[in-house]
Protein backbone atom coordinates (compact mmCIF):
# COMPACT_ATOMS: atom_id res chain seq x y z
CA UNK A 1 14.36 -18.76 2.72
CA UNK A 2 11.18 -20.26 3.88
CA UNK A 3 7.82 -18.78 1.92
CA UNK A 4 4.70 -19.85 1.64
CA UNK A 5 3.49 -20.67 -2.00
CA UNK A 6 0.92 -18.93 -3.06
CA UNK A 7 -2.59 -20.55 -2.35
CA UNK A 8 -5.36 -19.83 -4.43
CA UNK A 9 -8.68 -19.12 -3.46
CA UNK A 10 -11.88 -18.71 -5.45
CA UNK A 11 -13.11 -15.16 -5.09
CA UNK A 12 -13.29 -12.12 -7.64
CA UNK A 13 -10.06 -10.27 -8.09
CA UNK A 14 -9.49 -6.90 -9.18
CA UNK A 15 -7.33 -5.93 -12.22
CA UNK A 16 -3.34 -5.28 -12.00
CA UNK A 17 -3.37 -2.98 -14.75
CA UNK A 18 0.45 -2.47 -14.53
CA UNK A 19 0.92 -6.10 -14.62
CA UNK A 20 -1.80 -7.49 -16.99
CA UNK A 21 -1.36 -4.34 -19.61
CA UNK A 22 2.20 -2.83 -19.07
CA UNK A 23 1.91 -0.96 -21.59
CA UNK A 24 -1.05 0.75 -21.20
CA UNK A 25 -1.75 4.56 -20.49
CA UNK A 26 -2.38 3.60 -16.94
CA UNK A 27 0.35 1.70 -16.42
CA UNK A 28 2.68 4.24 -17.85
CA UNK A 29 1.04 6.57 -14.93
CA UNK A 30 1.93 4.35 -12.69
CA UNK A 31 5.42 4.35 -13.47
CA UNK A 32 5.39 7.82 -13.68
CA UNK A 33 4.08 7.64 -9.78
CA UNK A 34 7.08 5.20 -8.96
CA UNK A 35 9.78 7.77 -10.63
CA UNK A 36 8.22 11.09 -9.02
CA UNK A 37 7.94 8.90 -5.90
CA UNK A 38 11.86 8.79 -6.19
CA UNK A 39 12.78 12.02 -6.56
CA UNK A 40 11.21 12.89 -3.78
CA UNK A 41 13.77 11.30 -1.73
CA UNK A 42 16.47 11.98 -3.37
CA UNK A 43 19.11 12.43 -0.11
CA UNK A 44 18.28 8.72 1.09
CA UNK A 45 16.48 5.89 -0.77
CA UNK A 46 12.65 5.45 0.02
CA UNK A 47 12.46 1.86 1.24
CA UNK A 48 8.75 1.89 3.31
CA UNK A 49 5.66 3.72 2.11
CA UNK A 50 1.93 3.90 2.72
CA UNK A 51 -0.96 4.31 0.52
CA UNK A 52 -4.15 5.95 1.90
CA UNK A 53 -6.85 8.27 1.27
CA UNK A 54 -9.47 10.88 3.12
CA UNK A 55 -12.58 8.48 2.51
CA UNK A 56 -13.43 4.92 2.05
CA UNK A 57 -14.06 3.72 -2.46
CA UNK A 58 -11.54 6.55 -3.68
CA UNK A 59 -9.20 3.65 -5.35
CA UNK A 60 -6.85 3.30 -2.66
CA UNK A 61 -6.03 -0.31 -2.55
CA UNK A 62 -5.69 -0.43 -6.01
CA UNK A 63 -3.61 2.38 -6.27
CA UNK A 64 -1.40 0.42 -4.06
CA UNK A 65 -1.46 -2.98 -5.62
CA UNK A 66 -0.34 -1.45 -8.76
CA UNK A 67 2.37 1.27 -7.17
CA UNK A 68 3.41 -1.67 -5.44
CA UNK A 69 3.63 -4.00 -9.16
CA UNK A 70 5.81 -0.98 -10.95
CA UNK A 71 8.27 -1.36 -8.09
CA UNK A 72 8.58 -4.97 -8.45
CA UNK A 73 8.99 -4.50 -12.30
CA UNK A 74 11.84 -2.07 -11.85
CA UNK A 75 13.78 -4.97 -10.19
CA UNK A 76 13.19 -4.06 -6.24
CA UNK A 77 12.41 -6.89 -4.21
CA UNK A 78 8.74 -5.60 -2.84
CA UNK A 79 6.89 -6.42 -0.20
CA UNK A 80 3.07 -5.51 -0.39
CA UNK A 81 1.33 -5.44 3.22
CA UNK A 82 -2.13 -5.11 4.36
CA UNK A 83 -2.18 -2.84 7.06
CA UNK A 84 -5.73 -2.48 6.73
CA UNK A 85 -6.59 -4.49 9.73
CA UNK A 86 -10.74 -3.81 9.34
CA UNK A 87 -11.41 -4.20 6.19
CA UNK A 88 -8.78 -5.92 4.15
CA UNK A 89 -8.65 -6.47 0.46
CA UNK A 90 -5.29 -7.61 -0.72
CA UNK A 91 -6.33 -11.40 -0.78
CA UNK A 92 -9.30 -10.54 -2.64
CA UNK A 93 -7.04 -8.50 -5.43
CA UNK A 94 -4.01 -11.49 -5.65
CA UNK A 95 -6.05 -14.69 -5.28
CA UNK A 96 -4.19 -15.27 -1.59
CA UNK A 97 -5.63 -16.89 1.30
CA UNK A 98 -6.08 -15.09 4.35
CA UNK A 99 -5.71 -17.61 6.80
CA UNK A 100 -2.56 -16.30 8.22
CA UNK A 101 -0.93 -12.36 7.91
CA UNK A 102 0.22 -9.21 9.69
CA UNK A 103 -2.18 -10.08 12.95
CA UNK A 104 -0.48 -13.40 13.77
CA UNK A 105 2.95 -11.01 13.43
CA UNK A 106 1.77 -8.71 15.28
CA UNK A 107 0.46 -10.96 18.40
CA UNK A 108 2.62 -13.92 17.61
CA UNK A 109 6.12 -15.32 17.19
CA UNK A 110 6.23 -16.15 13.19
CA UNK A 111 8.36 -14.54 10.85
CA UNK A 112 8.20 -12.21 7.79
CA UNK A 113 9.43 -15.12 5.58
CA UNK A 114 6.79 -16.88 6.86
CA UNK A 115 3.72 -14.81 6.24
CA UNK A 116 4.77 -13.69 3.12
CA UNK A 117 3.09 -15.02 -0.51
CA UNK A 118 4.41 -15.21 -3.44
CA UNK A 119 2.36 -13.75 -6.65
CA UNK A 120 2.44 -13.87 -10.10
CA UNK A 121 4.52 -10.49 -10.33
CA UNK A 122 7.98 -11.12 -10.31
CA UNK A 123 9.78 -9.70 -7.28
CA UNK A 124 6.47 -9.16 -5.58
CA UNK A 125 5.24 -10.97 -2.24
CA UNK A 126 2.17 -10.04 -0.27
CA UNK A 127 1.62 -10.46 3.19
CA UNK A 128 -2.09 -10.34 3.65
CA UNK A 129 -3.82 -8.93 7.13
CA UNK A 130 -4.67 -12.52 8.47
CA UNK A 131 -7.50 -12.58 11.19
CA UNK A 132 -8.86 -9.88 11.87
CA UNK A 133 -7.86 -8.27 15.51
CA UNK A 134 -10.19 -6.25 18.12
CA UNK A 135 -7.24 -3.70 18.46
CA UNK A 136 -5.81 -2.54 15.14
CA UNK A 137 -4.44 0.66 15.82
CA UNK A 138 -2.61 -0.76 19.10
CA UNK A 139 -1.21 -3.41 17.19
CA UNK A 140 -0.16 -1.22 14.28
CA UNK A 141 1.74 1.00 16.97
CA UNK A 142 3.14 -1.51 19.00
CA UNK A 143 6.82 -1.97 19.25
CA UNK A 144 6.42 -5.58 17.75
CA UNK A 145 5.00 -3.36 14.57
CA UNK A 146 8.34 -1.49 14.33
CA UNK A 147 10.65 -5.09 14.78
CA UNK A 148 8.43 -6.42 12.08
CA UNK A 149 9.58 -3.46 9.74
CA UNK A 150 13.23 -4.06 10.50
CA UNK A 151 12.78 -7.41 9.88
CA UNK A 152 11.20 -6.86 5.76
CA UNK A 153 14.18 -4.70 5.36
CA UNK A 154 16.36 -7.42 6.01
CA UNK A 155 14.95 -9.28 3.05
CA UNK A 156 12.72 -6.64 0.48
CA UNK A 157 13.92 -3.43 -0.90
CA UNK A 158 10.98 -1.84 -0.93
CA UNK A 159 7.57 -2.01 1.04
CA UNK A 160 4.66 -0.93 0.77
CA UNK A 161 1.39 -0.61 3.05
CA UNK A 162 -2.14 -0.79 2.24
CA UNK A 163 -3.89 1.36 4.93
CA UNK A 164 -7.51 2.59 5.73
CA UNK A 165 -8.94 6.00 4.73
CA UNK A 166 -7.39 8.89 7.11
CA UNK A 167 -10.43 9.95 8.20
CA UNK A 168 -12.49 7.35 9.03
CA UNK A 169 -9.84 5.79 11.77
CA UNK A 170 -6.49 6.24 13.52
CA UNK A 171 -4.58 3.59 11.81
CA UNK A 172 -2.60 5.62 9.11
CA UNK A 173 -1.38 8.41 11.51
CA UNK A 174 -0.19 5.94 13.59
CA UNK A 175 1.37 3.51 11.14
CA UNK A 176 2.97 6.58 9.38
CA UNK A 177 5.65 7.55 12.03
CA UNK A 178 6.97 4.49 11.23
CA UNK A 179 7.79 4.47 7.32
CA UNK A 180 9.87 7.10 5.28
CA UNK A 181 6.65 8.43 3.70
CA UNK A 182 2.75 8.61 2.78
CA UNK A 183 1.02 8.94 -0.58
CA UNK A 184 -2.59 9.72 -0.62
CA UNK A 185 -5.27 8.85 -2.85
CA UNK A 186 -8.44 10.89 -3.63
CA UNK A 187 -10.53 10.36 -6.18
CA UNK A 188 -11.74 12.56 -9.07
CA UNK A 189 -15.76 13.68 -8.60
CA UNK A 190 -16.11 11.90 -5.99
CA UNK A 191 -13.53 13.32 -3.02
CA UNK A 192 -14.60 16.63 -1.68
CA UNK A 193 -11.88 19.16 -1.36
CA UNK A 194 -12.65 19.97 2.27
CA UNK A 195 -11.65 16.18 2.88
CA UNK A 196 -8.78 15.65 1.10
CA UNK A 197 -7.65 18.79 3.24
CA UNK A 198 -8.50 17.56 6.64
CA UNK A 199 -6.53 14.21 5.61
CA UNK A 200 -3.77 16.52 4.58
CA UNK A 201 -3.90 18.50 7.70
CA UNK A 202 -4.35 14.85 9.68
CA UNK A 203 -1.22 13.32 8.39
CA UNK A 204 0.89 16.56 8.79
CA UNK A 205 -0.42 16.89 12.53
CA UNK A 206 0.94 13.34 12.77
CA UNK A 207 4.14 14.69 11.49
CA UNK A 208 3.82 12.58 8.49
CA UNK A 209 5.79 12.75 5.87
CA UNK A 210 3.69 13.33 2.83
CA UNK A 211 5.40 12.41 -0.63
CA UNK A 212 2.57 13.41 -3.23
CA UNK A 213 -1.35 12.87 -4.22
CA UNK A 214 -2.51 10.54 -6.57
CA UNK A 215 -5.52 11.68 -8.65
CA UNK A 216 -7.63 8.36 -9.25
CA UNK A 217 -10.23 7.88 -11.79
CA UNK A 218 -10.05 10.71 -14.13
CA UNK A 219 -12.26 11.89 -17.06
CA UNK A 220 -9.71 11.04 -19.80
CA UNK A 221 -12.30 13.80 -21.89
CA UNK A 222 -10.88 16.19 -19.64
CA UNK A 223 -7.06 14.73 -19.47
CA UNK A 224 -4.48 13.74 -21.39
CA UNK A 225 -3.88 11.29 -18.36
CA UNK A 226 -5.47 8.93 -16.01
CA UNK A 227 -3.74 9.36 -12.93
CA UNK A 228 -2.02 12.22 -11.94
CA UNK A 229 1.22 12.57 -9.42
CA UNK A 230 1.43 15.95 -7.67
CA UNK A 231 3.48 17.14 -4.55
């Protein structure tokens, strides 16, 4: 199979906490997100999933990288994706370059094995968002967006999308007819409740398929936990 190494690139990254501290409180959440996840497709096996949330800074891509990590740990060949096709972030958070990704997919002839990188979590690749395109929400509901689904399955177990905030563009609802199911992300103190239920109510009148809410960045004064899975 041909894959790109991974290239490295000098820029800040953000911390894997599942990977870097597996045995942390946080990354025990995680996995806790990963087996709820799971269960809540218990008459077929969840193979695509996206990660979002109502606003922009409530943790999402993070929440992803490291959903994404405790899949690869259970022994699941994963696939993470940035589907974020404005403002991307998963080159920043695995050291990747950006030079190529889903765009050149999506308006091009190369293949999955070709875009994807390799990272320093076993069974984990990224495929990184690549140059950033005038139209992401046709390109994210194009057919050549549905072939390039078919074609991770053919190689990953599991994949997972990094997508922006529900409310801020189309994106998400669109992408989300096209994967078994959505988790969303909001963010303790800082998402308002009347947001969190318009993305609700957005994703349901896209006839999403919502797993479960992740509650990001909680007072550990005020919890036994740090992240919270709900349905």
């Amino acid at each position: 199979m041909a894959r790109k190494k991974k290239q490295m690139v000098n820029t800040r990254a953000r911390n894997i906490i599942a990977n870097e501290n597996p045995k942390s409180p946080i990354a025990e959440q995680f996995r806790t997100i990963r087996t709820n996840l799971q269960f809540t497709t218990v008459d077929s096996e969840l193979e695509t999933m996206l990660v979002t949330s109502a606003s922009p800074s409530e943790g999402k891509s993070i929440t992803t990288a490291n959903t994404a990590t405790v899949f690869a740990q259970q022994g699941k060949k994963t696939l993470l994706i940035d589907a974020d096709l404005r403002k991307p972030t998963v080159h920043y958070t695995f050291r990747v370059s950006n030079t190529s990704g889903l765009s050149n997919y999506l308006v091009g002839k190369q293949r999955v094995t070709e875009l994807a990188r390799e990272t320093d979590v076993d069974n984990l690749d990224v495929i990184t968002c690549g140059p950033i395109p005038p139209n992401p929400s046709e390109l994210l509901g194009s057919n050549k967006m549905k072939q390039f689904i078919e074609e991770a399955k053919q190689t990953y177990d599991m994949i997972v999308f990094d997508t922006p905030p529900v409310l801020a563009v189309t994106d998400s609802q669109v992408l989300s007819n096209f994967v078994d199911g959505v988790l969303l992300v909001v963010r303790s103190k800082q998402t308002e409740k009347e947001a969190a239920v318009k993305a609700k109510e957005t994703l349901e009148q896209a006839k999403a398929n919502i797993l479960g809410v992740v509650l990001n960045d909680q007072d550990l004064k005020s919890s036994n936990y740090y992240y919270y899975y709900g349905q």
